[in-house]
Protein backbone atom coordinates (compact mmCIF):
# COMPACT_ATOMS: atom_id res chain seq x y z
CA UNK A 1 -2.04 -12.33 -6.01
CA UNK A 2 -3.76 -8.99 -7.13
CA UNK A 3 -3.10 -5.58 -5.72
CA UNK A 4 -4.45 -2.88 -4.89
CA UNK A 5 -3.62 1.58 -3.56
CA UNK A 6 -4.39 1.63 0.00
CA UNK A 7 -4.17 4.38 2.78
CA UNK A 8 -4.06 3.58 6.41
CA UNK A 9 -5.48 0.01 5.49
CA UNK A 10 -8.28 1.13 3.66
CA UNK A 11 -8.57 -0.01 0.03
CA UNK A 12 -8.72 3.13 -2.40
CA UNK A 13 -8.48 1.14 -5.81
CA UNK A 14 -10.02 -1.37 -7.74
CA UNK A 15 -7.82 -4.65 -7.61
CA UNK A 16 -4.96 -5.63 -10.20
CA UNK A 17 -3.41 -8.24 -11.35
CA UNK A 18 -0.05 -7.25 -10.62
CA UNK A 19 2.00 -4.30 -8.36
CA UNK A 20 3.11 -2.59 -11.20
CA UNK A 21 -0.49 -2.59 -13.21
CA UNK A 22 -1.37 -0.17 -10.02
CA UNK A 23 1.99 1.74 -10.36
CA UNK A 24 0.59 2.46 -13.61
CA UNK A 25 -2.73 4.24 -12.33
CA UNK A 26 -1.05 5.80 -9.20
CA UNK A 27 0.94 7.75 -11.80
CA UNK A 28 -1.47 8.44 -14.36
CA UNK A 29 -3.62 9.32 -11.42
CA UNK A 30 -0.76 12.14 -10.10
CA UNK A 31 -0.06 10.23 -7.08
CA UNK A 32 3.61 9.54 -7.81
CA UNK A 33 6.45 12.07 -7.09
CA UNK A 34 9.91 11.83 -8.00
CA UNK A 35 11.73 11.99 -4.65
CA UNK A 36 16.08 12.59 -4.80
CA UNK A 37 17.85 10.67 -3.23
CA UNK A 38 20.06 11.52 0.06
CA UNK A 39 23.01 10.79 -2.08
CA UNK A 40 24.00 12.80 -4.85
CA UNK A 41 24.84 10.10 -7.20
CA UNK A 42 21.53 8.39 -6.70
CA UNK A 43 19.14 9.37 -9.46
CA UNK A 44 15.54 10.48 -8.28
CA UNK A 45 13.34 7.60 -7.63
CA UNK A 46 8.97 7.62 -7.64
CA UNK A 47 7.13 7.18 -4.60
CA UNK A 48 3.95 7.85 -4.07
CA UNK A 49 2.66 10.22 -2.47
CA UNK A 50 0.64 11.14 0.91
CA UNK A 51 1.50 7.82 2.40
CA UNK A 52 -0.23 5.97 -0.08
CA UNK A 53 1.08 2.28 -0.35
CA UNK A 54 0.58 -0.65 -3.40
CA UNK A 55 0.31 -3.96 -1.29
CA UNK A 56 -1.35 -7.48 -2.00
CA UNK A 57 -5.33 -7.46 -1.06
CA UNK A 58 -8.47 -9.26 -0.84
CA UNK A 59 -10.83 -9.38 -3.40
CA UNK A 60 -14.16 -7.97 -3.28
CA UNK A 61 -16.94 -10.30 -4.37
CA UNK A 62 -17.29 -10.60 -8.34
CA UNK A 63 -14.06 -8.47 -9.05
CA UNK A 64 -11.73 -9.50 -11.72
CA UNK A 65 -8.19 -8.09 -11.37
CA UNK A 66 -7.82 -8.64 -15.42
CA UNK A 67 -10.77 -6.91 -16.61
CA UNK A 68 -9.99 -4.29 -14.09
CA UNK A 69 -6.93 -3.83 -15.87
CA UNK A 70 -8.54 -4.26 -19.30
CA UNK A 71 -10.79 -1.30 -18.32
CA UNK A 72 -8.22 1.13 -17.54
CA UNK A 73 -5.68 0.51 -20.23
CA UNK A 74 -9.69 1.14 -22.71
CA UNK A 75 -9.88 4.22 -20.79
CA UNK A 76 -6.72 5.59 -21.35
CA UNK A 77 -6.45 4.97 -24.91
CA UNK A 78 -10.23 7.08 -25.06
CA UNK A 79 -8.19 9.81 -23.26
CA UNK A 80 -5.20 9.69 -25.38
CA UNK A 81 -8.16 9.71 -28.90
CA UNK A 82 -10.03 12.66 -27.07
CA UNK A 83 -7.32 14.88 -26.64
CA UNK A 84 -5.51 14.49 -30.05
């Protein structure tokens, strides 16, 4: 089932193949925090932020979780080669 970021129900992302494939861009998109925990022997955790939520979706016609996922881990490596 592929995922996808969402905000009060409405679909921000493109669809992946798996939760943590959108963990992934949440993060490199600086929409994950590091929250502590209540307890103090609880080591901080990442949520994201703003109410944003990863949860199972639909998929729009002609997407392809897989290539979505191809496409991002292409652009990052571009990023990482531009800024060396």
């Amino acid at each position: 089932m592929p995922y996808a970021l969402f905000s009060n129900d409405a679909k921000l992302s493109k669809a992946y193949p798996t939760a943590a494939d959108v963990w992934k861009i949440a993060q490199k998109s600086g929409l994950v925090v590091d929250v502590v925990s209540e307890g103090d022997k609880e080591a901080p955790r990442p949520v994201l932020d703003h109410d944003y939520e990863i949860k199972p979706c639909q998929l729009e016609p002609h997407e392809d979780p897989a290539r979505n996922k191809a496409e991002a881990e292409r652009e990052a490596q571009t990023e990482l080669l531009l800024a060396s």
